[in-house]
PDB file of N, CA and C in Angstrom:
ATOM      1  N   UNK A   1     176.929 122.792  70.569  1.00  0.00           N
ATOM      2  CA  UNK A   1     175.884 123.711  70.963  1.00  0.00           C
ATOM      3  C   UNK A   1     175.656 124.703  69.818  1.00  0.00           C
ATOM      4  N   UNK A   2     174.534 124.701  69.652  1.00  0.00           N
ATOM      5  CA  UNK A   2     174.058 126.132  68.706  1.00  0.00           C
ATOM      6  C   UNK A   2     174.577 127.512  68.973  1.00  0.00           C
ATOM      7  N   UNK A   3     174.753 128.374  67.587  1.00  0.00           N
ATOM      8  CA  UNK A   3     174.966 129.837  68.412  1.00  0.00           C
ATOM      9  C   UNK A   3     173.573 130.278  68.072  1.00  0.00           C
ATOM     10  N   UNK A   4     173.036 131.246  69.097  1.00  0.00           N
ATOM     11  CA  UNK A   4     171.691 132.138  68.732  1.00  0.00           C
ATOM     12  C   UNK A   4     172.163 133.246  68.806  1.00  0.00           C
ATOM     13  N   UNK A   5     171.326 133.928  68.135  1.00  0.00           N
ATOM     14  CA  UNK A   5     170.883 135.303  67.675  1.00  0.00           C
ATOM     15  C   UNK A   5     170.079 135.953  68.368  1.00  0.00           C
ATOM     16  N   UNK A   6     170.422 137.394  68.812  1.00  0.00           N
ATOM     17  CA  UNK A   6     169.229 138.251  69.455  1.00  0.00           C
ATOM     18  C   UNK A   6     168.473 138.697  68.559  1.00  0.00           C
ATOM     19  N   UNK A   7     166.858 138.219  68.237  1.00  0.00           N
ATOM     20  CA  UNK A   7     165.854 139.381  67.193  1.00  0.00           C
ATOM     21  C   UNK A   7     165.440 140.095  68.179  1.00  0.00           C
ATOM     22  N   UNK A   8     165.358 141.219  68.207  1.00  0.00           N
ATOM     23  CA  UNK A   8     164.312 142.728  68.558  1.00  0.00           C
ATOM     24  C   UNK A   8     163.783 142.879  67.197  1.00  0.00           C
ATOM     25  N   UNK A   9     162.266 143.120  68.218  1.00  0.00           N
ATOM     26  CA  UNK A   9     161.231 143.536  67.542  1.00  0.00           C
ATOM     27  C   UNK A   9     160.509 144.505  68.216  1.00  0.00           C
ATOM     28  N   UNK A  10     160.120 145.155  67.279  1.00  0.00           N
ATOM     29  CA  UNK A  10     159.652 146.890  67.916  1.00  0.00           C
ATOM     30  C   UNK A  10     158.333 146.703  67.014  1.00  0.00           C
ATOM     31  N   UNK A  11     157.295 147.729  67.554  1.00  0.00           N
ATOM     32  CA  UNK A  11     155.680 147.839  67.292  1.00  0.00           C
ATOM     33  C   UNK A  11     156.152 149.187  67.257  1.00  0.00           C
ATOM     34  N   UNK A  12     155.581 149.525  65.706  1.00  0.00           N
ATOM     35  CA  UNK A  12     155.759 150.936  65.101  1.00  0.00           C
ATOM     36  C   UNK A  12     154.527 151.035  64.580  1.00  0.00           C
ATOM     37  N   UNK A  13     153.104 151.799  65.123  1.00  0.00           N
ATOM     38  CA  UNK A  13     151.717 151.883  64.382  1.00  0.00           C
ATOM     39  C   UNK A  13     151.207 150.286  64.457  1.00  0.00           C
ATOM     40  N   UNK A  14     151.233 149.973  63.001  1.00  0.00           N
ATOM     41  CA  UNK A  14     150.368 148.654  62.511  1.00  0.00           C
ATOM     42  C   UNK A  14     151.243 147.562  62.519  1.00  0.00           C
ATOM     43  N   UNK A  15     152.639 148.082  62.524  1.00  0.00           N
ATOM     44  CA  UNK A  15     153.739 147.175  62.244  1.00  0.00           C
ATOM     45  C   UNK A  15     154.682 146.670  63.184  1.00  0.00           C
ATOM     46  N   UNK A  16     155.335 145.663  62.986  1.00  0.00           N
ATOM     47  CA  UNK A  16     156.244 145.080  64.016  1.00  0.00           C
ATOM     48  C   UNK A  16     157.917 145.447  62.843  1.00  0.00           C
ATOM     49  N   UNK A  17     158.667 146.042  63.497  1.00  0.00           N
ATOM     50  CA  UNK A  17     159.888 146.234  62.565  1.00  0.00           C
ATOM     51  C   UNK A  17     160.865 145.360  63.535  1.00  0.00           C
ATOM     52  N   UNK A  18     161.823 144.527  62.932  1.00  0.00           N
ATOM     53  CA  UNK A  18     162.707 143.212  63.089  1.00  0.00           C
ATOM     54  C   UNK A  18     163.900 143.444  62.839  1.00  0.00           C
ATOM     55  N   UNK A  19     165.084 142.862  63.632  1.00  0.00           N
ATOM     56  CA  UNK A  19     166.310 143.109  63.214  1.00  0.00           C
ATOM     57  C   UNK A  19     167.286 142.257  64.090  1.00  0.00           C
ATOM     58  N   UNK A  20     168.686 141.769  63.737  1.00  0.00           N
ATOM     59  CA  UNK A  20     169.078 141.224  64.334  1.00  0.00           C
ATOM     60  C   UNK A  20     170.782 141.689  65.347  1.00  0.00           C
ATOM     61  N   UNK A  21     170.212 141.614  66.510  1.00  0.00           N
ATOM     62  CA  UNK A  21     171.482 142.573  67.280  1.00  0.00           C
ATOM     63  C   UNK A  21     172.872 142.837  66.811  1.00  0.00           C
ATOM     64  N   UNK A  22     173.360 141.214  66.333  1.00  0.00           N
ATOM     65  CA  UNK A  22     174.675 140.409  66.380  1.00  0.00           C
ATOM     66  C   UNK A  22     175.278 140.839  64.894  1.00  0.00           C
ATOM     67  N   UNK A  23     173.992 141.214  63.705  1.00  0.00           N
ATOM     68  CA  UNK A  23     174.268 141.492  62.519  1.00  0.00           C
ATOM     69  C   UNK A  23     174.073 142.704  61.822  1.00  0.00           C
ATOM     70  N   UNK A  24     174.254 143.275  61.907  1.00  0.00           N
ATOM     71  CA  UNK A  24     173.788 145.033  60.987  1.00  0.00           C
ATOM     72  C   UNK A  24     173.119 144.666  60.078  1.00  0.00           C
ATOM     73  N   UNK A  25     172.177 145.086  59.525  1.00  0.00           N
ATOM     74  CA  UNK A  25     171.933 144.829  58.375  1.00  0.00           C
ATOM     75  C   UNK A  25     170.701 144.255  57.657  1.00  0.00           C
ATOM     76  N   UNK A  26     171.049 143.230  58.719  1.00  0.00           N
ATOM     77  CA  UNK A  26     169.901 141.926  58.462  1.00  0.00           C
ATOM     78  C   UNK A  26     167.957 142.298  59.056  1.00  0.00           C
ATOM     79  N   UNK A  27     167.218 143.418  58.912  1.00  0.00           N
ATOM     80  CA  UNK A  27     166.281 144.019  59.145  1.00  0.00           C
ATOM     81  C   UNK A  27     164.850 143.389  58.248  1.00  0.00           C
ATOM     82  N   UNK A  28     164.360 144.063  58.516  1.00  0.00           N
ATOM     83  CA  UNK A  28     162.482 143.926  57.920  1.00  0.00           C
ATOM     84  C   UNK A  28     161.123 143.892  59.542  1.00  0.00           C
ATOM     85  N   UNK A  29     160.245 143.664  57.967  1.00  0.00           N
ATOM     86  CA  UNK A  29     159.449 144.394  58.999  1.00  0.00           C
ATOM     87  C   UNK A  29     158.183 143.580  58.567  1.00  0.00           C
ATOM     88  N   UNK A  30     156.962 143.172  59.259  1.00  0.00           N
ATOM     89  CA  UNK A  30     155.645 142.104  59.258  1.00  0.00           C
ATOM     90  C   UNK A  30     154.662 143.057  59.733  1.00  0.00           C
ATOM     91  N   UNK A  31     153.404 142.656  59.235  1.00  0.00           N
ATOM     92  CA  UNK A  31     151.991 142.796  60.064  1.00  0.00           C
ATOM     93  C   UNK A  31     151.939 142.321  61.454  1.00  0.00           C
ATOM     94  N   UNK A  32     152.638 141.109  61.849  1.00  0.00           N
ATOM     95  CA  UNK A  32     152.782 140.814  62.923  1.00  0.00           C
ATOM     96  C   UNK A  32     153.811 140.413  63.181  1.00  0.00           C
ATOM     97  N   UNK A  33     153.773 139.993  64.733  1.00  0.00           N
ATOM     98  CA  UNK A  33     155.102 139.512  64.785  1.00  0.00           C
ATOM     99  C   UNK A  33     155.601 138.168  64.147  1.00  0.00           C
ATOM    100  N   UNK A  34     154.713 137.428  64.354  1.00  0.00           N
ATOM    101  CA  UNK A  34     155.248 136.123  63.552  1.00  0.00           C
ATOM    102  C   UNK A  34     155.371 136.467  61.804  1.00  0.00           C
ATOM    103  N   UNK A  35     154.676 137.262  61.224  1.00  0.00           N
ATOM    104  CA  UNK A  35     155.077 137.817  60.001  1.00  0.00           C
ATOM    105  C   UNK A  35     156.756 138.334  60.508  1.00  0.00           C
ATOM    106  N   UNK A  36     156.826 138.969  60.750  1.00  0.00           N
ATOM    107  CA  UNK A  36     158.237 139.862  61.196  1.00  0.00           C
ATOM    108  C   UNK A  36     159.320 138.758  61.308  1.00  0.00           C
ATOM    109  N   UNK A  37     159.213 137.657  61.969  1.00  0.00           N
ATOM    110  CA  UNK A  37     160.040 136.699  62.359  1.00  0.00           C
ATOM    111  C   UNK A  37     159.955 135.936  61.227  1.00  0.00           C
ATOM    112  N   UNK A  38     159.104 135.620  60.440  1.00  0.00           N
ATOM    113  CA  UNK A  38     159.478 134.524  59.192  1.00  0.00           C
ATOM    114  C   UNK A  38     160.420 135.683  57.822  1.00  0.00           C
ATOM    115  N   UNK A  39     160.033 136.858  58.180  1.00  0.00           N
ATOM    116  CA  UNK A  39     160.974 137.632  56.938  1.00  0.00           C
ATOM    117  C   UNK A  39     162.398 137.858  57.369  1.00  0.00           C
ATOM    118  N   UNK A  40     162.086 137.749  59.025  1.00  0.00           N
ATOM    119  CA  UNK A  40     163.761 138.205  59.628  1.00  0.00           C
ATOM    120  C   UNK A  40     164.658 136.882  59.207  1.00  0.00           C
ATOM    121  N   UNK A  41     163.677 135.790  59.228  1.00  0.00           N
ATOM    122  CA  UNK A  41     164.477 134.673  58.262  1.00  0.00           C
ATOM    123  C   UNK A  41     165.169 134.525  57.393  1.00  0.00           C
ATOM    124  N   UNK A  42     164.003 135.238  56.257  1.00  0.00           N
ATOM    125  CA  UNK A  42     164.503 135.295  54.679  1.00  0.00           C
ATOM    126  C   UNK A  42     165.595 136.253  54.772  1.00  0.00           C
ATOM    127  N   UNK A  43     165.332 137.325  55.286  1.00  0.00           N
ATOM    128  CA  UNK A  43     166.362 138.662  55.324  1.00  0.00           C
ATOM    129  C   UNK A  43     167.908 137.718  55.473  1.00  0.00           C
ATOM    130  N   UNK A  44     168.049 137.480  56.977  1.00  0.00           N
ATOM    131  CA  UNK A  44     169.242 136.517  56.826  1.00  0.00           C
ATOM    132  C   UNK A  44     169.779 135.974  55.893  1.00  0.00           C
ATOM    133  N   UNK A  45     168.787 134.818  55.523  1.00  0.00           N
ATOM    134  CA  UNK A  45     169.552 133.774  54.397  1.00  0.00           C
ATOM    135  C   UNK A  45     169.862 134.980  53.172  1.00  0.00           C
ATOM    136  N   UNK A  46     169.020 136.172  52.830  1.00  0.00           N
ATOM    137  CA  UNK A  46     169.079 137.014  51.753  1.00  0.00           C
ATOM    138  C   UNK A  46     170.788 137.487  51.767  1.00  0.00           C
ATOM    139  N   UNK A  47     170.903 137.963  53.126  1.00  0.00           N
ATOM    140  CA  UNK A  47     171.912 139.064  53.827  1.00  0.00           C
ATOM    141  C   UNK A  47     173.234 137.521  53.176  1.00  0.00           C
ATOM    142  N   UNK A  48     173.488 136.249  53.788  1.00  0.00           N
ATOM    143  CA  UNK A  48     174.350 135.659  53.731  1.00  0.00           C
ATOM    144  C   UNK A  48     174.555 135.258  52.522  1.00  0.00           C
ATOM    145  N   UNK A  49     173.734 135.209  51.561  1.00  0.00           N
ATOM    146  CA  UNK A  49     173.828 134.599  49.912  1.00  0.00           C
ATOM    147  C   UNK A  49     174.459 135.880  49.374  1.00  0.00           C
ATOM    148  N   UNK A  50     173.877 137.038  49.797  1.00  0.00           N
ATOM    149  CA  UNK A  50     174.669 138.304  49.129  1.00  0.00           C
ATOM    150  C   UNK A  50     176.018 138.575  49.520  1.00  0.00           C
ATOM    151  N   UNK A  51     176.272 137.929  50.461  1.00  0.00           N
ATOM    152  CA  UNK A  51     178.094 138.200  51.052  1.00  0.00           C
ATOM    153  C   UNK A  51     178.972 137.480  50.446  1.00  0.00           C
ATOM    154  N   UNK A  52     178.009 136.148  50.312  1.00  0.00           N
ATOM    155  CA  UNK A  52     179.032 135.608  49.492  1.00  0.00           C
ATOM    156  C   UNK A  52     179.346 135.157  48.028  1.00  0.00           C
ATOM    157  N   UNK A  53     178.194 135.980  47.892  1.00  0.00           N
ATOM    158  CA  UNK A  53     178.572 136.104  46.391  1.00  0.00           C
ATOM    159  C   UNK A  53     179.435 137.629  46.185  1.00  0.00           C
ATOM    160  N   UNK A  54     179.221 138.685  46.641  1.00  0.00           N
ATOM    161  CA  UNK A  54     180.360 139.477  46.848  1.00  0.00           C
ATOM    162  C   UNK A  54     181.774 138.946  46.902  1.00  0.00           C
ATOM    163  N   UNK A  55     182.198 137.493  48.006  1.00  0.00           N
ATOM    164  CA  UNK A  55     183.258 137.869  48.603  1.00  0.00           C
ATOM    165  C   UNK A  55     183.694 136.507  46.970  1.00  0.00           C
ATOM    166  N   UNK A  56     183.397 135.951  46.939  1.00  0.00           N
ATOM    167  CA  UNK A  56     183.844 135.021  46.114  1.00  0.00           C
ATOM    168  C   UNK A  56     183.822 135.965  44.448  1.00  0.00           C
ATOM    169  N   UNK A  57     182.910 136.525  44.005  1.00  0.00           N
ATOM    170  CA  UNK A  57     183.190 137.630  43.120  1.00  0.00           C
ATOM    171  C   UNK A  57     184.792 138.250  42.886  1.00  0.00           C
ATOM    172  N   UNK A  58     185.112 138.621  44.407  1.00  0.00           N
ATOM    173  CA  UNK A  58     186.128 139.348  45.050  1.00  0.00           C
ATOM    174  C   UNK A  58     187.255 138.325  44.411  1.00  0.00           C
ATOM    175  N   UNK A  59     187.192 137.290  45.267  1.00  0.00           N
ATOM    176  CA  UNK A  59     188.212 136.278  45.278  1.00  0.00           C
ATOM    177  C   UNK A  59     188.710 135.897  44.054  1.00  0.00           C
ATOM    178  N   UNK A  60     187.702 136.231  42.972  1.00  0.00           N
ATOM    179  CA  UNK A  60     187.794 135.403  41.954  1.00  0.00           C
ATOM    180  C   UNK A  60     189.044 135.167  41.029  1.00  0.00           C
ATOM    181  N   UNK A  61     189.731 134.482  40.969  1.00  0.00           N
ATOM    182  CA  UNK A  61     190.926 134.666  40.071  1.00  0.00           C
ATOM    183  C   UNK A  61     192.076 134.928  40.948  1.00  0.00           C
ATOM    184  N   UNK A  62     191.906 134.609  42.033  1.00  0.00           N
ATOM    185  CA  UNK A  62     193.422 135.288  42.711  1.00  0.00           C
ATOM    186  C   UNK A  62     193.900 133.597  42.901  1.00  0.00           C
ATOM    187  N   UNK A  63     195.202 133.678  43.166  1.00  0.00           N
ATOM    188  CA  UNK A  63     195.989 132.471  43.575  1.00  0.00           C
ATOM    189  C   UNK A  63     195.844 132.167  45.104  1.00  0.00           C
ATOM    190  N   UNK A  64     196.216 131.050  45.801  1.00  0.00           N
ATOM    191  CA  UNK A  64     196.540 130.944  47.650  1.00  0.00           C
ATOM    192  C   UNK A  64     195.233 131.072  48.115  1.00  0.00           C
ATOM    193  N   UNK A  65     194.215 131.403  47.590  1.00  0.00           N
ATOM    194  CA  UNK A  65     192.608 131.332  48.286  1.00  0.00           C
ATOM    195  C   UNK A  65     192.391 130.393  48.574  1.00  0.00           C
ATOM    196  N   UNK A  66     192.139 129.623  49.591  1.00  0.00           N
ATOM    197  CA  UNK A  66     191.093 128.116  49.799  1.00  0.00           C
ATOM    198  C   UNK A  66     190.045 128.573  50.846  1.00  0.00           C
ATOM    199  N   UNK A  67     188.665 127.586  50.922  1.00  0.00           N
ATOM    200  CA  UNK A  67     187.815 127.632  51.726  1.00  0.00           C
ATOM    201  C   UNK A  67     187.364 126.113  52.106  1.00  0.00           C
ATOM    202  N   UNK A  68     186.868 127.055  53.000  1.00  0.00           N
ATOM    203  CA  UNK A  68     186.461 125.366  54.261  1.00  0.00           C
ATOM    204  C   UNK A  68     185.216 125.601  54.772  1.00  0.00           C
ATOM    205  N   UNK A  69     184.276 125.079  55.722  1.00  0.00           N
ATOM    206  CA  UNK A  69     183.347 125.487  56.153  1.00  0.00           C
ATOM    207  C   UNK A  69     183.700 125.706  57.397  1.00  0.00           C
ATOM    208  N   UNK A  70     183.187 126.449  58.126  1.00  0.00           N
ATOM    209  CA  UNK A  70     183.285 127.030  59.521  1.00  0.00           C
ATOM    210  C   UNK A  70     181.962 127.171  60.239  1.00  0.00           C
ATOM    211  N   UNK A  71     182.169 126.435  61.603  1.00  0.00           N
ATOM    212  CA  UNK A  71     181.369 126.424  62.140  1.00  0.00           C
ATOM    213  C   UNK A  71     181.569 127.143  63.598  1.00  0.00           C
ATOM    214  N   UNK A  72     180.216 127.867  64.353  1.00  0.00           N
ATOM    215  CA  UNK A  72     180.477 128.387  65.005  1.00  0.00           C
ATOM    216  C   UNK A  72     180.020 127.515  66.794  1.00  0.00           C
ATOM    217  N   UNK A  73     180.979 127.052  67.171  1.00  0.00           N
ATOM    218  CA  UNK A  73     180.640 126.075  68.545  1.00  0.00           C
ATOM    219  C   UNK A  73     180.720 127.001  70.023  1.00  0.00           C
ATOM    220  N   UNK A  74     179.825 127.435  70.461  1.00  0.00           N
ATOM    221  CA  UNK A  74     180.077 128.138  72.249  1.00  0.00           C
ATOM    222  C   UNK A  74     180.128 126.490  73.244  1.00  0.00           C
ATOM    223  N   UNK A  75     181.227 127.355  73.773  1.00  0.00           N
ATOM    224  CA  UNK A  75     181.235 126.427  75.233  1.00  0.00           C
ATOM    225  C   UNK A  75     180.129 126.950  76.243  1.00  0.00           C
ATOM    226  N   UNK A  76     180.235 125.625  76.990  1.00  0.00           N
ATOM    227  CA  UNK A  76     178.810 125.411  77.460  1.00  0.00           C
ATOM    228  C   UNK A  76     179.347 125.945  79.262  1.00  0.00           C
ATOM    229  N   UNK A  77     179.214 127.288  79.562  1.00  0.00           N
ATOM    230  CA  UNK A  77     179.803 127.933  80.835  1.00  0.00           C
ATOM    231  C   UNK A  77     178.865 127.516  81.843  1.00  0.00           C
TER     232      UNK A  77
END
């Protein structure tokens, strides 16, 4: 099963401002809402390419580090 994400989106004036519950961070803002929702996209993928290039930056050179991919599975209640 997929995990989802809560977007809220708020109408501020002309604008729709976007953000995602589950993540701090991950924000922007469209002319509309479907504008709002294709940047809350990019924002994401933006937000996750920048972490991990931070964390691997971080990592860099140390000994005992390994990585794997991780996936996130909900049971189906």
């Amino acid at each position: 099963m997929e995990r989802r994400l809560t977007a809220v989106y708020e109408k501020h004036g002309e604008w729709y401002v976007a953000y995602l519950e589950e993540i701090p961070g991950v924000n922007t803002q469209g002319k509309t809402k479907e504008e709002a929702r294709a940047n809350l996209e990019d924002a994401l993928q933006l937000f996750l390419e920048a972490n991990r290039d931070l964390a691997r930056r971080d990592l860099s050179g140390k000994s005992g580090v390994t990585e794997e991919t991780f996936a996130i599975v909900e049971n189906a209640a």
